[in-house]
Structures are given as structure tokens and as C-alpha cells.
C-alpha atoms as a PDB file:
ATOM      1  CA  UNK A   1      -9.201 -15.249  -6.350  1.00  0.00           C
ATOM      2  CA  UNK A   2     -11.685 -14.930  -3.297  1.00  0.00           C
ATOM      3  CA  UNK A   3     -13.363 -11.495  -2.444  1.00  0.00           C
ATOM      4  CA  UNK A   4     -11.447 -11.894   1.129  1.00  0.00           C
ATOM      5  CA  UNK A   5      -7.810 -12.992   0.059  1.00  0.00           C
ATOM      6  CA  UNK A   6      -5.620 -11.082   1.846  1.00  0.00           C
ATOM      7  CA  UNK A   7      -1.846 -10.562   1.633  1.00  0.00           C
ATOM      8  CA  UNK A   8       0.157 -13.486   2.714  1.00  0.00           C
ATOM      9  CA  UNK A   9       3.315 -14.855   2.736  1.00  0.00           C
ATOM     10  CA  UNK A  10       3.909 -16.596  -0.661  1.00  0.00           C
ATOM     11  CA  UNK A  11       6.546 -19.258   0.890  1.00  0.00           C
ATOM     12  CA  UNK A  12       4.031 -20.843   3.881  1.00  0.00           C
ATOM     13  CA  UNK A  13       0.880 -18.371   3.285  1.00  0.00           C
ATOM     14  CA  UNK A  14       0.763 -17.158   6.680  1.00  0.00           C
ATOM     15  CA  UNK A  15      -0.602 -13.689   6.604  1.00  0.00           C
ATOM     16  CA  UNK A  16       0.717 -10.289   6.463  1.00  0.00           C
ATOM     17  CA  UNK A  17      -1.074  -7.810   8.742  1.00  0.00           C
ATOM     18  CA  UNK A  18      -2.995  -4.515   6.621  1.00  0.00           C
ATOM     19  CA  UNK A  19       0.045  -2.012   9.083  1.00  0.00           C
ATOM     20  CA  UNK A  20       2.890  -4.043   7.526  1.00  0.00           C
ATOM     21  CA  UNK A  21       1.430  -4.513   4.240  1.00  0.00           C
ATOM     22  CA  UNK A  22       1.231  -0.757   3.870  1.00  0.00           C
ATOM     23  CA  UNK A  23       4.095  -0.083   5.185  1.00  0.00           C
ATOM     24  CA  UNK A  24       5.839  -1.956   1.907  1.00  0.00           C
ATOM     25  CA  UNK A  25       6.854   0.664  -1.293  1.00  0.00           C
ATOM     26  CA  UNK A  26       9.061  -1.066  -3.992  1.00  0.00           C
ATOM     27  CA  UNK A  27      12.053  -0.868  -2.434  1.00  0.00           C
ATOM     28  CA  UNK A  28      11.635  -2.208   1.323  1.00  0.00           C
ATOM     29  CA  UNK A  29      10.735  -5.676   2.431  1.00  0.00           C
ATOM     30  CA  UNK A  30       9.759  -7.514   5.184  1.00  0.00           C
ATOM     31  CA  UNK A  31      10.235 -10.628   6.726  1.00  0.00           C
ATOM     32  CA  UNK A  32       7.709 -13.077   7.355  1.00  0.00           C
ATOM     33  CA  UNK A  33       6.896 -14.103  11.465  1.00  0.00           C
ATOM     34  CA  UNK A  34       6.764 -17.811  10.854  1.00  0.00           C
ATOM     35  CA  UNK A  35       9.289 -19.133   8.348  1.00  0.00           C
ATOM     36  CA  UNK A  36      11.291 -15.770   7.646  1.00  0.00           C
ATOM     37  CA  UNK A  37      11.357 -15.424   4.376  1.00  0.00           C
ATOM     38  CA  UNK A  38      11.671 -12.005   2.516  1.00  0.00           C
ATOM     39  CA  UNK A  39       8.167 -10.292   1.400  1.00  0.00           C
ATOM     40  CA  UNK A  40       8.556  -7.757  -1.357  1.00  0.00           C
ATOM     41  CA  UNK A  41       5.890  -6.246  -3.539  1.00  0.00           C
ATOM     42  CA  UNK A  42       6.293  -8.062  -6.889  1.00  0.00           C
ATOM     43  CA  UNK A  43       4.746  -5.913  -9.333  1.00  0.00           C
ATOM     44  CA  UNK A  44       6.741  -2.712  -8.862  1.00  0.00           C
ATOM     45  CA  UNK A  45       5.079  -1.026 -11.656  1.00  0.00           C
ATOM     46  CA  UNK A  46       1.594  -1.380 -10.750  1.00  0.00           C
ATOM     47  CA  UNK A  47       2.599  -0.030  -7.201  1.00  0.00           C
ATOM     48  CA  UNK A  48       4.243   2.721  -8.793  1.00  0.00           C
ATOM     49  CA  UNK A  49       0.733   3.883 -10.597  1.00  0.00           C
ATOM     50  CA  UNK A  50      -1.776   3.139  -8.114  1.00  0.00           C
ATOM     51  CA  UNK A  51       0.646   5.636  -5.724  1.00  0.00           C
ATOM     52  CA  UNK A  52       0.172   7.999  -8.393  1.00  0.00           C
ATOM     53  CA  UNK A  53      -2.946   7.728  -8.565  1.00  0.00           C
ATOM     54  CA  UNK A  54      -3.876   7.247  -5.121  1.00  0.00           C
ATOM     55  CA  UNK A  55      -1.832  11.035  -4.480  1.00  0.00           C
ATOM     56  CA  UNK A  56      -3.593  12.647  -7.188  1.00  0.00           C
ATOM     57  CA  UNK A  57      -7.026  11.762  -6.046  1.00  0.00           C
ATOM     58  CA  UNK A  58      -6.062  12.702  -2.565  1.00  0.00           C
ATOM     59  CA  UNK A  59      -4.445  16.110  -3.898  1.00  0.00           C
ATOM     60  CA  UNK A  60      -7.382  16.915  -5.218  1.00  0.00           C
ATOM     61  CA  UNK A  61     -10.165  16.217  -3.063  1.00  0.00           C
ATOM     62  CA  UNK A  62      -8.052  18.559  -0.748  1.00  0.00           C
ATOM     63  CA  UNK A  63      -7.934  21.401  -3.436  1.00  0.00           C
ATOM     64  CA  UNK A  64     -11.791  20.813  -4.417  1.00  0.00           C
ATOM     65  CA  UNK A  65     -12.463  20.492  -0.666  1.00  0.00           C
ATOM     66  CA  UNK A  66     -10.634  24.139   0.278  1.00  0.00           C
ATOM     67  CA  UNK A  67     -12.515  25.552  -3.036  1.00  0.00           C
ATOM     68  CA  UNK A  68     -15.784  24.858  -1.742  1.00  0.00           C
ATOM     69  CA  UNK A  69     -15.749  25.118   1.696  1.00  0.00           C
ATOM     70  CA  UNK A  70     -14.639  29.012   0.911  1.00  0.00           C
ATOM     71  CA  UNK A  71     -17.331  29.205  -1.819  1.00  0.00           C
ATOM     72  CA  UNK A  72     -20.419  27.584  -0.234  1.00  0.00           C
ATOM     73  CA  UNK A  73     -19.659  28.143   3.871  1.00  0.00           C
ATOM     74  CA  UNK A  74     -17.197  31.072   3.828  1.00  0.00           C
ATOM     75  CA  UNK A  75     -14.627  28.538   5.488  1.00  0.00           C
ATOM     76  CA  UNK A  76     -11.345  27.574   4.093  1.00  0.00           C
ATOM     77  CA  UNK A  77     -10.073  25.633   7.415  1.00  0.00           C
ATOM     78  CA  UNK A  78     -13.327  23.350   7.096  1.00  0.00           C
ATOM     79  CA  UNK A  79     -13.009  22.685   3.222  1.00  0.00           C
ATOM     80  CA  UNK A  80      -9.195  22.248   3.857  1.00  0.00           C
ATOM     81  CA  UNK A  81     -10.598  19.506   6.902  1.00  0.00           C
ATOM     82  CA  UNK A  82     -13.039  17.831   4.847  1.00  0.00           C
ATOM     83  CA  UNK A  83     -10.842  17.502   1.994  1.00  0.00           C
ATOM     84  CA  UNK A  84      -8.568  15.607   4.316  1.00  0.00           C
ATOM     85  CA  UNK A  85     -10.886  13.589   5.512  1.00  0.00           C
ATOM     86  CA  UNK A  86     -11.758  12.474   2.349  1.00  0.00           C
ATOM     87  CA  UNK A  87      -8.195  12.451   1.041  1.00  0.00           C
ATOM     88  CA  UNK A  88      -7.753  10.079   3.902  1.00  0.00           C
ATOM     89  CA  UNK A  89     -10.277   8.088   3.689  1.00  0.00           C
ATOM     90  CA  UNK A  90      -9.620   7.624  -0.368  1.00  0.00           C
ATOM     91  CA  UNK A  91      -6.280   6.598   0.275  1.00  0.00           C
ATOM     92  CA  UNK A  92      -7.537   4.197   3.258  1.00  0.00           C
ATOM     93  CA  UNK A  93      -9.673   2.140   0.541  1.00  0.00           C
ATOM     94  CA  UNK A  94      -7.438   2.052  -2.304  1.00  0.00           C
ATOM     95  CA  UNK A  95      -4.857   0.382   0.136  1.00  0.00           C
ATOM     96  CA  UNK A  96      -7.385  -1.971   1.267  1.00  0.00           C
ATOM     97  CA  UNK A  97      -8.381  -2.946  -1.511  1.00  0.00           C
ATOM     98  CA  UNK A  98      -5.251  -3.671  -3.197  1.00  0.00           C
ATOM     99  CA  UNK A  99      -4.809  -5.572   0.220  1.00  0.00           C
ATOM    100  CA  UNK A 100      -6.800  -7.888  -0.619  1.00  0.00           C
ATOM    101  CA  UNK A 101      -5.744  -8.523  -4.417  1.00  0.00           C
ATOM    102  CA  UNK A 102      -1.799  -8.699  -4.076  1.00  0.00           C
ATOM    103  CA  UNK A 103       0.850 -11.104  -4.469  1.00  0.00           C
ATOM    104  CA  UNK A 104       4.122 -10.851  -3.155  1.00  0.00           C
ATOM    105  CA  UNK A 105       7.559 -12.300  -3.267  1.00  0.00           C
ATOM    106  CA  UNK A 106       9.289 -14.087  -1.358  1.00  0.00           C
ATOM    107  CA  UNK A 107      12.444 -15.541  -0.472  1.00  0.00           C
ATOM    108  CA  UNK A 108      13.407 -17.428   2.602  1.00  0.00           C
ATOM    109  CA  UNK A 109      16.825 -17.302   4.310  1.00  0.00           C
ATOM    110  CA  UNK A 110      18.373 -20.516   2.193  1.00  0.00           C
ATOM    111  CA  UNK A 111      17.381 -19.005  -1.055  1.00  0.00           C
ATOM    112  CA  UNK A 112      19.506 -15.793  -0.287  1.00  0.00           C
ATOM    113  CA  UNK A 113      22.166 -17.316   0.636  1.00  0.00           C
ATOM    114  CA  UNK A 114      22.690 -20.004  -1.758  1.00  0.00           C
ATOM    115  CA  UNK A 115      21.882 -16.543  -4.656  1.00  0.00           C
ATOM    116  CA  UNK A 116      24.509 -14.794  -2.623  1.00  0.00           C
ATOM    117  CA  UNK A 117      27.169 -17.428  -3.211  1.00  0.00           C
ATOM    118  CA  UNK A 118      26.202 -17.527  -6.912  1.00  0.00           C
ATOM    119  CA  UNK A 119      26.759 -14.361  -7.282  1.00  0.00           C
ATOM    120  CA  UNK A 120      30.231 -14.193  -5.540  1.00  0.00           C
END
């Protein structure tokens, strides 16, 4: 897989923009703009742990942020900002980067259906 692969449909391979990308947790989908199919993260457990871990990190930078900003500049609001900012920013890169290393799944319209009637 190339450094800049980024998420794509995997029906026509048309691309998935970083806002709707992110906007996908294990149980939403999306639809794709060109042949409509229905994108859903495919590894549900790997999401699941790299939201884990992605909250931890986050938590913490916010708690180690407040901690020293009182310690070292007498200032919990600006420990409490910076730890946000790099809560923020942590979260911003771990998203990006599993941007550009997923795979999705996907379904177009036809395939529903015809599963639907199976089913019934």
C-alpha cells in the first residue's frame, strides 16, 4: 500500500473525503457520490481500539497539561488550553493517519436488495 492511499470507495474507488471518513464509527455508513454504494468501516474491532486509544491519549494530555500548567506557570486555564490543543491535535493525526491506511466495505444498491430478498 502507497504512503498516500487514501480512503475510497471499495466498489468504483472514487474517494471518500477526510470530514466523511471521520464522521464513520462502526455502526453508521455512508453512501458513495458516484455509484452509491454503502461505505462501512470493515474492521470494527480495530476501530473500536484505536478510539480507545485515541481517548486515552487525549484524556491525558489534558490531565498532564492542567498538572503542569498549575505547577510550572501558576495557571490551570492555560495547562487545561494546552492540553486541548494537544489532545486535539493527537486525535487530528491518529485519524489521518488511519485515513490513509483503511479499507472499507461496500455494497451498492443491487447487492442490498437482492440480500434483502434472501433474507425474506
Amino acid at each position: 500500500m502507497s504512503r498516500n492511499h487514501v480512503a475510497g470507495c471499495p466498489n468504483c474507488g472514487e474517494r471518500i473525503s477526510f470530514k466523511r471518513f471521520v464522521q464513520l464509527y462502526n455502526f453508521s455508513a455512508t453512501n458513495c457520490g458516484h455509484c452509491n454504494a454503502r461505505i462501512e468501516i470493515s474492521n470494527r474491532t480495530g476501530n473500536t481500539i484505536i478510539a480507545a486509544v485515541s481517548g486515552i491519549l487525549s484524556g491525558v494530555s489534558v490531565v498532564y497539561g492542567a498538572y503542569l500548567g498549575q505547577r510550572l506557570f501558576d495557571s490551570l486555564i492555560l495547562g487545561l488550553l494546552a492540553g486541548i490543543a494537544i489532545g486535539a491535535l493527537l486525535i487530528t493525526v491518529i485519524c489521518k493517519i488511519i485515513y490513509r491506511r483503511s479499507r472499507l466495505l461496500g455494497r451498492t444498491p443491487s447487492q442490498r436488495i437482492s440480500e434483502a430478498a434472501r433474507a425474506a
